[in-house]
N, C-alpha and C. Protein backbone atom coordinates (compact mmCIF):
# COMPACT_ATOMS: atom_id res chain seq x y z
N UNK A 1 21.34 -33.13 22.16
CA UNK A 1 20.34 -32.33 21.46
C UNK A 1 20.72 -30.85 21.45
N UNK A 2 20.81 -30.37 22.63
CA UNK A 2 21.41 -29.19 22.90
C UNK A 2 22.87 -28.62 21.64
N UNK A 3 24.00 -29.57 22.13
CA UNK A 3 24.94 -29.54 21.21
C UNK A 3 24.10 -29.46 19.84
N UNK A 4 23.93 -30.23 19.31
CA UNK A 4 23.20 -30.14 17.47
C UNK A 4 22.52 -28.46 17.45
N UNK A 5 21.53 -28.24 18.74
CA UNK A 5 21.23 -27.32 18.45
C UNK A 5 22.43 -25.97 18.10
N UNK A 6 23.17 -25.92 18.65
CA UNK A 6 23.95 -25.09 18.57
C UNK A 6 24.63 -25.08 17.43
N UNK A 7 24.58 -26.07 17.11
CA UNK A 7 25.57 -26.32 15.90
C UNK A 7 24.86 -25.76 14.70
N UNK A 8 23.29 -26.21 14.48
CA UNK A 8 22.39 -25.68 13.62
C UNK A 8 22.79 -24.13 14.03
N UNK A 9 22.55 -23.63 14.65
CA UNK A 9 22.23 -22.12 15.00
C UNK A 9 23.44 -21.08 14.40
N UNK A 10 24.72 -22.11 15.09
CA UNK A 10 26.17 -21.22 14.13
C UNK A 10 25.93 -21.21 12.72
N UNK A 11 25.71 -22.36 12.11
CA UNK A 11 25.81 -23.10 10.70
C UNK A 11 24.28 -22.14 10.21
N UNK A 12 23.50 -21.35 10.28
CA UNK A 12 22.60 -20.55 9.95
C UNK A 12 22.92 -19.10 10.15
N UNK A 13 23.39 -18.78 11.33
CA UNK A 13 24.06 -17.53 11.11
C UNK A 13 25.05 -17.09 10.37
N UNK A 14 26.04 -18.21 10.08
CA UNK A 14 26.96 -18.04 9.46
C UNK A 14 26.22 -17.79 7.43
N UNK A 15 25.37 -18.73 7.74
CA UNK A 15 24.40 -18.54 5.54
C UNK A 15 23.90 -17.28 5.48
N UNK A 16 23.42 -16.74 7.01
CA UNK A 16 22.65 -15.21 6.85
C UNK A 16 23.82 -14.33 6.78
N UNK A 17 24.95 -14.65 7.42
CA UNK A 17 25.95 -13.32 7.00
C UNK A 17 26.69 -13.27 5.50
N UNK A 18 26.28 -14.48 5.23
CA UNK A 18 27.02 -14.66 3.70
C UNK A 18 26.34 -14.35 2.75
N UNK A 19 24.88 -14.36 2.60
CA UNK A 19 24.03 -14.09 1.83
C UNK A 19 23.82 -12.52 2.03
N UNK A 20 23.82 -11.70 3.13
CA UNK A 20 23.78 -10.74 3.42
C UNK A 20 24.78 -9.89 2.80
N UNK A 21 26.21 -10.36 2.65
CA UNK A 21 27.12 -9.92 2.06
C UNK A 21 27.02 -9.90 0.38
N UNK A 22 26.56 -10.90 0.29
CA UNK A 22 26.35 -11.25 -1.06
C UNK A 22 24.86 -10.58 -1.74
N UNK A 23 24.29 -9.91 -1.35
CA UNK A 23 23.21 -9.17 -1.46
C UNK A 23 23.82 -7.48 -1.78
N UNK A 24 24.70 -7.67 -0.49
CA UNK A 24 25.14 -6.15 -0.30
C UNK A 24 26.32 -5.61 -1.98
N UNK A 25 27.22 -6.85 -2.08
CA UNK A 25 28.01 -6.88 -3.45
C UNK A 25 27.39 -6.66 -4.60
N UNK A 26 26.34 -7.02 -5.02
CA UNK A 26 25.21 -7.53 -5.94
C UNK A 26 24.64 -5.70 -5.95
N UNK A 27 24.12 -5.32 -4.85
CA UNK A 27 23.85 -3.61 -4.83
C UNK A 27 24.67 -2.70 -5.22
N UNK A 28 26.08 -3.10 -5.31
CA UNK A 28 27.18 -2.30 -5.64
C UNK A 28 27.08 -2.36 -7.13
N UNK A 29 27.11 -3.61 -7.59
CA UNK A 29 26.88 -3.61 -9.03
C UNK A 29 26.13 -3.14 -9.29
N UNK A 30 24.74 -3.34 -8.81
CA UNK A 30 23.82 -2.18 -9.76
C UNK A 30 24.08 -0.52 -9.52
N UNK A 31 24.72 -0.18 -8.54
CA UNK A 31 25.29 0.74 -8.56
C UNK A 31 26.02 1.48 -10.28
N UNK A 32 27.13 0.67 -9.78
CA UNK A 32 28.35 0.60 -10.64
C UNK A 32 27.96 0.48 -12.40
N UNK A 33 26.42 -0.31 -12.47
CA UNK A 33 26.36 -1.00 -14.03
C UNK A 33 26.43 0.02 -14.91
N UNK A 34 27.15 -0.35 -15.89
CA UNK A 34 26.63 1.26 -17.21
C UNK A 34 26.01 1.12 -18.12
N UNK A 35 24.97 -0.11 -17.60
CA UNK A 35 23.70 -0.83 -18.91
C UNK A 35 24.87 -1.79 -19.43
N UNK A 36 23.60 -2.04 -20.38
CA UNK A 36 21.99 -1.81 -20.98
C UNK A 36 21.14 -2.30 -19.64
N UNK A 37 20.08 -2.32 -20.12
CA UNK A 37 19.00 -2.33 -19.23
C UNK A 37 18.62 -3.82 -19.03
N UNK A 38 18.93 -4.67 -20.16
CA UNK A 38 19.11 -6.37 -19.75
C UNK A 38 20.45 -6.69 -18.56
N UNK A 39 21.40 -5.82 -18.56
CA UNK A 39 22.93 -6.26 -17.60
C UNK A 39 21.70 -6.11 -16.32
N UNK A 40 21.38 -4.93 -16.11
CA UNK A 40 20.42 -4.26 -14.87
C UNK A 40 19.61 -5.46 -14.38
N UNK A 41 18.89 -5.95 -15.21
CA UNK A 41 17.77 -7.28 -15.25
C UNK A 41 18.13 -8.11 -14.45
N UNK A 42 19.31 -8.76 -15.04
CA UNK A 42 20.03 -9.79 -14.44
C UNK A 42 20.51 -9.33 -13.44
N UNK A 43 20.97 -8.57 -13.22
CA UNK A 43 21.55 -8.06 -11.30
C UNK A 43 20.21 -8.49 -10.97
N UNK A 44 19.60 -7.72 -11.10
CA UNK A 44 18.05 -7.68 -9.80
C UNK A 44 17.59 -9.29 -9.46
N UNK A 45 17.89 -9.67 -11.01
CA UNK A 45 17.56 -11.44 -10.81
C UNK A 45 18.10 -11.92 -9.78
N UNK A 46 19.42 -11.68 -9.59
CA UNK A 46 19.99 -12.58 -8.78
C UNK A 46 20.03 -11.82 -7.39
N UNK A 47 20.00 -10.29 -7.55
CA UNK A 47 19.69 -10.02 -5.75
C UNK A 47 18.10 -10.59 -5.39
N UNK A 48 17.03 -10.92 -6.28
CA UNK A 48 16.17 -11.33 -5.88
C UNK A 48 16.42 -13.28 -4.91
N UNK A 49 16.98 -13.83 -5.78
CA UNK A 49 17.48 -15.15 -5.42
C UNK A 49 18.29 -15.02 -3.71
N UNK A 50 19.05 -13.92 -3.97
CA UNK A 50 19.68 -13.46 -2.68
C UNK A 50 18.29 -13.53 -1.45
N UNK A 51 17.85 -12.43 -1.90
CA UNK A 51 17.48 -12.32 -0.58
C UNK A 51 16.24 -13.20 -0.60
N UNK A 52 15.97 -14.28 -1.32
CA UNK A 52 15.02 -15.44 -0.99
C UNK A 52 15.85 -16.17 -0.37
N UNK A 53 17.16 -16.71 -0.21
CA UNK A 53 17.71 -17.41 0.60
C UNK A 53 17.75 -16.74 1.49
N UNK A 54 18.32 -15.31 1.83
CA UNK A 54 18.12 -15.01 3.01
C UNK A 54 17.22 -15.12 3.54
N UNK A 55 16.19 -14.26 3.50
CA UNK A 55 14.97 -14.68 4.06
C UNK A 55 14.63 -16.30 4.69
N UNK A 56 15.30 -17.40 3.84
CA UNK A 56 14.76 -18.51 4.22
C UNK A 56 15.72 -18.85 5.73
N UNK A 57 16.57 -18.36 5.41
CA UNK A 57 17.54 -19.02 6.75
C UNK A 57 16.98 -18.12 7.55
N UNK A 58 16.76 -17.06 7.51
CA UNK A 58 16.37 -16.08 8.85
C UNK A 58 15.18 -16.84 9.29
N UNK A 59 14.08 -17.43 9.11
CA UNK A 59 13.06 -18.03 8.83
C UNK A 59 13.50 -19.26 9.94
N UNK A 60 14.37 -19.79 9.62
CA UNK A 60 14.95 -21.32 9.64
C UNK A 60 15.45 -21.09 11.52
N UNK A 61 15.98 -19.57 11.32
CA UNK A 61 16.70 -19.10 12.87
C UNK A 61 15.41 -18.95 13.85
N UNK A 62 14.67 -18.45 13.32
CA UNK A 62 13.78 -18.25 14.13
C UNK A 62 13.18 -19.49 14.59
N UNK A 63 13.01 -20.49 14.07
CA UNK A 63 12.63 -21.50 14.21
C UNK A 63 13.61 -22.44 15.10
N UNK A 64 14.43 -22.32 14.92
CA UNK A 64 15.48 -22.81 15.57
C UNK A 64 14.95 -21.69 17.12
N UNK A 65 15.19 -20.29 17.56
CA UNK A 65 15.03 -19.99 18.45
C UNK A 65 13.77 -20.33 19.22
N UNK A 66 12.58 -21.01 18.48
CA UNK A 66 11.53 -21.48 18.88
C UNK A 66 11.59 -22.71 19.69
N UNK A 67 12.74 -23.39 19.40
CA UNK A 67 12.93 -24.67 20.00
C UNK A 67 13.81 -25.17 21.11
N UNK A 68 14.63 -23.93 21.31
CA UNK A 68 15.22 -23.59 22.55
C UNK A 68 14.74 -23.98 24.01
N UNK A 69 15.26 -24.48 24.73
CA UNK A 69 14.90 -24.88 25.82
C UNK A 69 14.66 -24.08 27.04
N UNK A 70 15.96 -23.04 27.14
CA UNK A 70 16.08 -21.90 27.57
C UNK A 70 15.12 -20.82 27.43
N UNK A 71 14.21 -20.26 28.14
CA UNK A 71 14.20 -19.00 28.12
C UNK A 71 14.94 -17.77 27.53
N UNK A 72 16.09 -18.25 28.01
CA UNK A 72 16.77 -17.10 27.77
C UNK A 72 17.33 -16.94 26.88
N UNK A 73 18.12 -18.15 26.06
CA UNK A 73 18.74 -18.42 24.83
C UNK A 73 17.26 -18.03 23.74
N UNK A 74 16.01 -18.75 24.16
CA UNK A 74 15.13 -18.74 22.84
C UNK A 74 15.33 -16.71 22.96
N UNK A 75 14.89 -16.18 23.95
CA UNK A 75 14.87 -14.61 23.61
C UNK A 75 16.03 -13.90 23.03
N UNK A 76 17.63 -14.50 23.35
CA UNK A 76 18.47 -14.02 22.37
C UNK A 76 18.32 -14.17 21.12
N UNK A 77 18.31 -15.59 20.80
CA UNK A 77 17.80 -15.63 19.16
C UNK A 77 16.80 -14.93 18.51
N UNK A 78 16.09 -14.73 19.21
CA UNK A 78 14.56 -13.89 18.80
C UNK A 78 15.14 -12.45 18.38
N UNK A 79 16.13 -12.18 19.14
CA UNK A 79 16.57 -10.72 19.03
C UNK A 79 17.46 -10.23 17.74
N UNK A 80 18.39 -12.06 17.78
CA UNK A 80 19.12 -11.82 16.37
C UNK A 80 18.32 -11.71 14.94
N UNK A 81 17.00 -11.90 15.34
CA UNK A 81 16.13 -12.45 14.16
C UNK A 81 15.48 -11.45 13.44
N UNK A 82 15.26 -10.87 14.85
CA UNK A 82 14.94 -8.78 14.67
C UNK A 82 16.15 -8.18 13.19
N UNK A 83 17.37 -8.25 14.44
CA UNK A 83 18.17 -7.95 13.79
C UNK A 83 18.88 -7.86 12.58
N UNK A 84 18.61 -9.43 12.02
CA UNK A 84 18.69 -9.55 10.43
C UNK A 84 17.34 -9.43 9.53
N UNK A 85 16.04 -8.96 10.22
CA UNK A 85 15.09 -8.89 9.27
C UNK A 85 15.25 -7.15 9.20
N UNK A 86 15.58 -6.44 9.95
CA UNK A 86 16.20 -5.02 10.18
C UNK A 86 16.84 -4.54 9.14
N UNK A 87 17.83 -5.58 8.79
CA UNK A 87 19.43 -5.14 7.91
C UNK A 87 18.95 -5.99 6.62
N UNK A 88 17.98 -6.57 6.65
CA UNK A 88 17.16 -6.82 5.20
C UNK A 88 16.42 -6.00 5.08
N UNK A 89 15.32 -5.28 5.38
CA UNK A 89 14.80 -4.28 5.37
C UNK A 89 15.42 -2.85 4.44
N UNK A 90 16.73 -2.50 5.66
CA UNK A 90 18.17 -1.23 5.29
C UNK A 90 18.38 -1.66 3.64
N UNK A 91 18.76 -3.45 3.53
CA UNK A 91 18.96 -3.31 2.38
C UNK A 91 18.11 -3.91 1.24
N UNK A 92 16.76 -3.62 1.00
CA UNK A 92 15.95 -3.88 0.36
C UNK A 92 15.65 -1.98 0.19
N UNK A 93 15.91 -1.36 0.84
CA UNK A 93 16.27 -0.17 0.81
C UNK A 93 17.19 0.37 0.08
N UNK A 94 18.50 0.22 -0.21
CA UNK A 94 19.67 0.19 -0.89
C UNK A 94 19.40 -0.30 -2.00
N UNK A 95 18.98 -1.35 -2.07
CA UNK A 95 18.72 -1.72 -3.52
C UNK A 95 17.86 -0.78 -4.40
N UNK A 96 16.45 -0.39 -3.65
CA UNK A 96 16.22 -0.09 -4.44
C UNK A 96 16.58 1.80 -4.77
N UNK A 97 17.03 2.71 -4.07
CA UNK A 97 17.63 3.61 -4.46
C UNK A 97 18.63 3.39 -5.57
N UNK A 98 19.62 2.06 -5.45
CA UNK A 98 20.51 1.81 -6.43
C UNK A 98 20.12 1.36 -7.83
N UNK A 99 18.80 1.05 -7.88
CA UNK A 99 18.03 0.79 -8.80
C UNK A 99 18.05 2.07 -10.04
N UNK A 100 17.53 3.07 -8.89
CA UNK A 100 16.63 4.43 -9.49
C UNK A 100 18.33 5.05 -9.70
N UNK A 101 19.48 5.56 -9.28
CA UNK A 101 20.75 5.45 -9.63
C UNK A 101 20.91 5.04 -11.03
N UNK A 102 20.95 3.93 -11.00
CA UNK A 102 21.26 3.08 -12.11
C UNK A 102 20.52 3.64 -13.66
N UNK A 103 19.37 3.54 -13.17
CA UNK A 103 18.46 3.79 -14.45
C UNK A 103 18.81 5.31 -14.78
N UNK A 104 18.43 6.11 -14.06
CA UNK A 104 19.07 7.37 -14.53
C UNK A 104 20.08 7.78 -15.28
N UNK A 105 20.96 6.81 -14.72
CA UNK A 105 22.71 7.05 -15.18
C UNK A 105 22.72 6.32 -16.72
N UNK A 106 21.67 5.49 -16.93
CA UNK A 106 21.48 4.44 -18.32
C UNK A 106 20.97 5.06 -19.19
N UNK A 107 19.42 5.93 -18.77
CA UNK A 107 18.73 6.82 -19.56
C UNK A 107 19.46 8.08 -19.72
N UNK A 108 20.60 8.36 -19.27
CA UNK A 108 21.40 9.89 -19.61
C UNK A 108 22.31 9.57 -20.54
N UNK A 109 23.39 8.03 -20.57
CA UNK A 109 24.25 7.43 -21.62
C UNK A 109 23.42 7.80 -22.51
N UNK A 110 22.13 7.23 -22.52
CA UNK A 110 21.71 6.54 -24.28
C UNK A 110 21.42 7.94 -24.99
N UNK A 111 20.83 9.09 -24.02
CA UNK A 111 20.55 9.96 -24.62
C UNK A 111 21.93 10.89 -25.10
N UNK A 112 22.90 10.77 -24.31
CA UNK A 112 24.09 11.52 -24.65
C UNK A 112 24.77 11.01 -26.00
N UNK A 113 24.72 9.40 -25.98
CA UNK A 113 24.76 8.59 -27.26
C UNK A 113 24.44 8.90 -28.46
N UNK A 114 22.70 8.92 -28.47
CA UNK A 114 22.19 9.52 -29.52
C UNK A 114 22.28 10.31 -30.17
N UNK A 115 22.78 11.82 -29.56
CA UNK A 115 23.20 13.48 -29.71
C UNK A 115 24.13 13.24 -30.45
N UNK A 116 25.08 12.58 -30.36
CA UNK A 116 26.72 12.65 -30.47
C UNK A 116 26.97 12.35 -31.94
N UNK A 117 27.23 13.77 -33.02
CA UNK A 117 27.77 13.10 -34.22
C UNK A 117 26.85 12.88 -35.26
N UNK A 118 27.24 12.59 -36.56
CA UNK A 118 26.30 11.96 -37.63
C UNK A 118 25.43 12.86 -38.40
N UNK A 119 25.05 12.56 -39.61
CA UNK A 119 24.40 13.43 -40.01
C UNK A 119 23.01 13.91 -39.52
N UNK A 120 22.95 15.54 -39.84
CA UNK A 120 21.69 16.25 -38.66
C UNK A 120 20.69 15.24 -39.29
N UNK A 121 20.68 15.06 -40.35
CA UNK A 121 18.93 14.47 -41.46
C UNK A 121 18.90 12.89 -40.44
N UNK A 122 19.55 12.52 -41.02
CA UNK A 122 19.84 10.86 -40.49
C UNK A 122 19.94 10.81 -38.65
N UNK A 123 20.66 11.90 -37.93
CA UNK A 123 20.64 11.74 -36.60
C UNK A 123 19.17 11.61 -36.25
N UNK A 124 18.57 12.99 -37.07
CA UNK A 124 17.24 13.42 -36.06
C UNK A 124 16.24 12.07 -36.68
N UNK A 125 16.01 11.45 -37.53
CA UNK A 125 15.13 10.23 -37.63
C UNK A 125 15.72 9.35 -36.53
N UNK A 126 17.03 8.61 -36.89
CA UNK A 126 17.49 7.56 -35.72
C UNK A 126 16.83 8.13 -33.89
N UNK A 127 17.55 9.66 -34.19
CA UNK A 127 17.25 9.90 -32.24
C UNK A 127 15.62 9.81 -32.19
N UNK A 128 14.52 10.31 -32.92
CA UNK A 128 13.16 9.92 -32.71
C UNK A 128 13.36 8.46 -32.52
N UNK A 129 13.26 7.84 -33.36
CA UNK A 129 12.88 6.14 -33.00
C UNK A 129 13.38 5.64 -32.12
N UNK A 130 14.76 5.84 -31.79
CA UNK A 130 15.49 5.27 -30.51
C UNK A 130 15.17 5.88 -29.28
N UNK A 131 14.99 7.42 -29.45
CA UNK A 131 14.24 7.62 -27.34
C UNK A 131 13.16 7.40 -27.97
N UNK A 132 12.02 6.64 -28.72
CA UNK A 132 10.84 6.29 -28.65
C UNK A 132 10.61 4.91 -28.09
N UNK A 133 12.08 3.84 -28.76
CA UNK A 133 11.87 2.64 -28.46
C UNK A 133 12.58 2.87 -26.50
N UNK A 134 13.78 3.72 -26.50
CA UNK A 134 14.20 3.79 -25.75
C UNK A 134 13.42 3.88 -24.48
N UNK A 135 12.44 5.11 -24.13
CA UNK A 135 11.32 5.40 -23.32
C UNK A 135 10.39 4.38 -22.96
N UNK A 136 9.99 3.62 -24.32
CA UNK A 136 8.91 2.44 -23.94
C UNK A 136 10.05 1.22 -23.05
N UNK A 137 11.43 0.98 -23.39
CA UNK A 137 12.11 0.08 -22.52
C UNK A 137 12.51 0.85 -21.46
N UNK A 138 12.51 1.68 -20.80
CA UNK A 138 12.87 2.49 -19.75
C UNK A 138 11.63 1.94 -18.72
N UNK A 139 10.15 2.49 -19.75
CA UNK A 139 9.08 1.88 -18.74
C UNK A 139 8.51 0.95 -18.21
N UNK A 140 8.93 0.22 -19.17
CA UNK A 140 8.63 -1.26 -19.47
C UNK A 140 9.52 -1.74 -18.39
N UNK A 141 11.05 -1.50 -17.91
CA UNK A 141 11.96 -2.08 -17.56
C UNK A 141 11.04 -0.94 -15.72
N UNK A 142 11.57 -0.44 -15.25
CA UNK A 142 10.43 0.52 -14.53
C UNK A 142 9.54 0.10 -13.51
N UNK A 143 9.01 -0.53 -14.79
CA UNK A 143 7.56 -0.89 -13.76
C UNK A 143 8.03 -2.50 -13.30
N UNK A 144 8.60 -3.10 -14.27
CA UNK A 144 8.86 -4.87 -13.49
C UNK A 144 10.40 -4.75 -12.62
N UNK A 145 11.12 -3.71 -12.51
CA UNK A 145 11.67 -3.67 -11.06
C UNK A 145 11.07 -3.15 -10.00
N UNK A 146 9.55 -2.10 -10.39
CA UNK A 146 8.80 -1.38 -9.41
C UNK A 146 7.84 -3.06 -8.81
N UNK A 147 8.04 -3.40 -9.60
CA UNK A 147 6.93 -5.20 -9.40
C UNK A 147 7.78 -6.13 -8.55
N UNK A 148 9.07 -6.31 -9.02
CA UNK A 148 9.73 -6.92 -8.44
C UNK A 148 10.53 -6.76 -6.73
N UNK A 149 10.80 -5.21 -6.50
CA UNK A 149 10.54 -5.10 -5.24
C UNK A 149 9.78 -5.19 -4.44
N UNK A 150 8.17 -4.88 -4.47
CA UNK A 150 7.01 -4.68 -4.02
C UNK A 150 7.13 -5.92 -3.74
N UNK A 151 7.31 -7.05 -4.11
CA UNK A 151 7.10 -8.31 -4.04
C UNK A 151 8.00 -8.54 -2.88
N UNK A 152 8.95 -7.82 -2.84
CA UNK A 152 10.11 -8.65 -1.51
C UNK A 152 9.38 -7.41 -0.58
N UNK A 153 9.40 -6.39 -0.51
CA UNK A 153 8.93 -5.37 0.42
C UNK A 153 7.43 -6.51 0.66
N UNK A 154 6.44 -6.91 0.33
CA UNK A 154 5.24 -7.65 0.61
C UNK A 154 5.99 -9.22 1.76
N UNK A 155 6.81 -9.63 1.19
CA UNK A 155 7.18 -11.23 1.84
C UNK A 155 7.77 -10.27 3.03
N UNK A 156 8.77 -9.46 3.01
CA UNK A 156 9.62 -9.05 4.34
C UNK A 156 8.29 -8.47 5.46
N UNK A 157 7.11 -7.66 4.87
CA UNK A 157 6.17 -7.57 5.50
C UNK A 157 5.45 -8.49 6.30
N UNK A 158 5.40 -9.60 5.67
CA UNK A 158 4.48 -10.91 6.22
C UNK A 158 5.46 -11.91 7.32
N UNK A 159 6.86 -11.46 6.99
CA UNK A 159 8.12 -12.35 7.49
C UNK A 159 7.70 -11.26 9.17
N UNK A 160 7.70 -9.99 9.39
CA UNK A 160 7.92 -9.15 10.02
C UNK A 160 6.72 -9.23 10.97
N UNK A 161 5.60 -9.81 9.91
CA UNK A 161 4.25 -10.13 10.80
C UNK A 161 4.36 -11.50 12.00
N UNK A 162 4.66 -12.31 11.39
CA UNK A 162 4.96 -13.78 11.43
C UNK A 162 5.56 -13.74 13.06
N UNK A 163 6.51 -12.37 13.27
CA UNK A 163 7.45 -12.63 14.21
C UNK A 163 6.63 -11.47 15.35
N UNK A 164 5.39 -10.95 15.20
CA UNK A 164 4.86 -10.22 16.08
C UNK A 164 5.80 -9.01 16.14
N UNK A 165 6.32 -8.37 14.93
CA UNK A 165 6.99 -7.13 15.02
C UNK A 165 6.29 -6.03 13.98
N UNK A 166 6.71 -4.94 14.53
CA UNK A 166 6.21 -3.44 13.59
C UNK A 166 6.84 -4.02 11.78
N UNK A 167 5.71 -4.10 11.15
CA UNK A 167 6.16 -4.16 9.65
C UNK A 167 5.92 -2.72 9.07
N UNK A 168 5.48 -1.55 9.79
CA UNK A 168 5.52 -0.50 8.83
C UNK A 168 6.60 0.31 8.34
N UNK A 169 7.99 -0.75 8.43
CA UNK A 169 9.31 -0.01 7.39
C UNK A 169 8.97 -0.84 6.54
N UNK A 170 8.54 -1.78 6.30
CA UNK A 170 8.55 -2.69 5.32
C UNK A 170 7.31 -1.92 3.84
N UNK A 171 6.06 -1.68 4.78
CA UNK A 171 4.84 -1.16 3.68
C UNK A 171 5.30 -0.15 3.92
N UNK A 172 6.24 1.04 4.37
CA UNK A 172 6.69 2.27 3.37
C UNK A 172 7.23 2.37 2.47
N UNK A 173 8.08 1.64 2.38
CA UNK A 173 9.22 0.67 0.92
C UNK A 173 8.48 1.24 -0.01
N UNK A 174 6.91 0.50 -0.43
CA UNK A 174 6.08 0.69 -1.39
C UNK A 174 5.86 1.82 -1.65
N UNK A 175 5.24 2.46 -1.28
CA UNK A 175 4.40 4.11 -1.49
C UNK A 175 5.95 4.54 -2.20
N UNK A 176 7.21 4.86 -1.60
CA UNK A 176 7.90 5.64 -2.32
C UNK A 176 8.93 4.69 -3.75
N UNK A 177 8.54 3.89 -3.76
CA UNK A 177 9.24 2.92 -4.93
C UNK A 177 8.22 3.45 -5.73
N UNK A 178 6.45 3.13 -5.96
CA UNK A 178 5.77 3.75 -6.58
C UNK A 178 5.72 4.90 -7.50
N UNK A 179 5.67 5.74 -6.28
CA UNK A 179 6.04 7.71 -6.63
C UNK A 179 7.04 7.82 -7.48
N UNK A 180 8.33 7.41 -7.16
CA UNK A 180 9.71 7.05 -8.34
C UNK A 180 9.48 6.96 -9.32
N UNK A 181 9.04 5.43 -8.99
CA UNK A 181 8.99 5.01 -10.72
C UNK A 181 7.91 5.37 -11.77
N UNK A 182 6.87 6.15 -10.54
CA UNK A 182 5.47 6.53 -12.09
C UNK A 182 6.20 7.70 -12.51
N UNK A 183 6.99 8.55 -11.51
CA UNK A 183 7.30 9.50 -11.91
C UNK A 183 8.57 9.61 -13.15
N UNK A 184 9.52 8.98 -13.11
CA UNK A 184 10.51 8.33 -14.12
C UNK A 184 9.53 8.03 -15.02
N UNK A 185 9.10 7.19 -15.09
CA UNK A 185 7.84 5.86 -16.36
C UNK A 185 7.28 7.57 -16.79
N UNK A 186 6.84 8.42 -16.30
CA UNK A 186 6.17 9.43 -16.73
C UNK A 186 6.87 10.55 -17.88
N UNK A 187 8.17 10.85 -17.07
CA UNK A 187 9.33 11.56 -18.24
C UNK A 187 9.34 10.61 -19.44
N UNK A 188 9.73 9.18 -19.36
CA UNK A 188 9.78 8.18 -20.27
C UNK A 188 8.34 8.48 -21.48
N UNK A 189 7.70 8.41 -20.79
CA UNK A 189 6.23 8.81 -21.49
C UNK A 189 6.29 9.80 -22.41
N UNK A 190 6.66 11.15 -21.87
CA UNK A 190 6.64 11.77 -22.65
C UNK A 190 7.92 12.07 -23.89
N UNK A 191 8.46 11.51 -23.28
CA UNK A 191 9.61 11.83 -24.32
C UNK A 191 8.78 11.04 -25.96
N UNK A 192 8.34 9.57 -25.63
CA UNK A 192 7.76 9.29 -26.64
C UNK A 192 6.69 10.31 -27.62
N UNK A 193 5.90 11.24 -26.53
CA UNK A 193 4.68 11.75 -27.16
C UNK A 193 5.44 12.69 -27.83
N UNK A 194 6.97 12.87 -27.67
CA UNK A 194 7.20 14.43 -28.16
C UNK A 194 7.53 13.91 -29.76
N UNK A 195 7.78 12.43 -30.33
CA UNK A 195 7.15 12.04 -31.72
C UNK A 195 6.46 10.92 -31.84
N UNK A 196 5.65 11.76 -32.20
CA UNK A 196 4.26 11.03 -32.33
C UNK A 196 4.64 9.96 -33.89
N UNK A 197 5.65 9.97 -34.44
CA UNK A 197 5.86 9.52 -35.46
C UNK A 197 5.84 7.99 -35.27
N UNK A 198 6.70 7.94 -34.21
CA UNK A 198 7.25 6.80 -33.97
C UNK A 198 7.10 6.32 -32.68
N UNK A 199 6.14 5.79 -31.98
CA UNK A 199 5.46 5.36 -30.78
C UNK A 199 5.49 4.23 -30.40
N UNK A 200 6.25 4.96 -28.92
CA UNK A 200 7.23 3.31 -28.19
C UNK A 200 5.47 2.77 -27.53
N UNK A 201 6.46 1.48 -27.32
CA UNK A 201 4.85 0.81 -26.72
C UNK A 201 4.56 1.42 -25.02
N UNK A 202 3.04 1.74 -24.34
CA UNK A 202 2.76 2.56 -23.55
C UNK A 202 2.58 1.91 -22.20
């Protein structure tokens, strides 16, 4: 029994360091992306998938350290469990700075895009409608990665509860993902109001 246990315990640490890695790669890309704002989408998709497996094996360890016979073994595991809900935390953190990175660096292309060239008559109609549609997909895009973290910052909270540990790195996540993105979603905003001609959706 013992043996199996152990065997489970390698064979789980070993999915949390791989998924962990594979979370951490996945952040680089959104780093790195140079749009559109659907490429962006799909990253987040799949660091979301990431760190639902993670989460589940960390989950799975703890449980496993629950069943320990030892004293002393169940309190090591307990400690590793800290440890990787810690470095999920750091990088549920990373992500989402790399997020706000990203978007910036997307909303400065399109606008540098737009400027560039063409006739003044014909530029200045196209550049209204496009930072109009542009702004409403900035916000639009914005608020469902501001949704979509909150959601893992909420589970890592309840994961953090679960284990009788401090979750308040987890509910600070929120408050400043918030502030960000109303504040971004807000420039976005106005750029639309500045033509009123052509009004991205709000």
């Amino acid at each position: 029994m013992a043996a199996t246990q152990d065997v489970h315990v390698r064979i789980c640490n070993q999915e949390i360091v791989k998924f962990d890695l594979e979370v951490k790669a996945l952040i680089q890309d959104i780093r790195d992306c140079p749009g559109p704002l659907g490429a962006l989408t799909e990253l987040n998709t799949s660091v979301k998938e990431k760190f639902r497996e993670l989460r589940h094996r960390i989950q799975e360890l703890e449980q496993l350290a629950k069943e320990q016979d030892k004293e002393s073994e169940k309190q090591a595991l307990l400690q590793e469990v800290e440890n990787h809900k810690k470095q999920m935390l750091s990088n549920q953190t990373s992500w989402r700075k790399a997020n706000l990175t990203c978007k910036i660096a997307i909303d400065n292309l399109e606008k540098a895009e737009l400027l560039q060239g063409g006739d003044p008559l014909r530029q200045r109609k196209t550049t209204k409608e496009s930072l109009a549609q542009t702004s409403s997909n900035i916000t639009e895009s914005l608020m469902g990665i501001s949704r979509m973290m909150s959601q893992q910052v909420q589970q890592s909270e309840e994961a953090m509860q679960s284990l009788g540990l401090p979750s308040q790195g987890a509910s600070l996540l929120l408050p400043a993902v918030s502030v960000v993105c109303f504040s971004l979603c807000g420039k976005a905003v106005h750029a639309s109001q500045l033509f009123p001609d052509y009004p991205g959706r709000q």
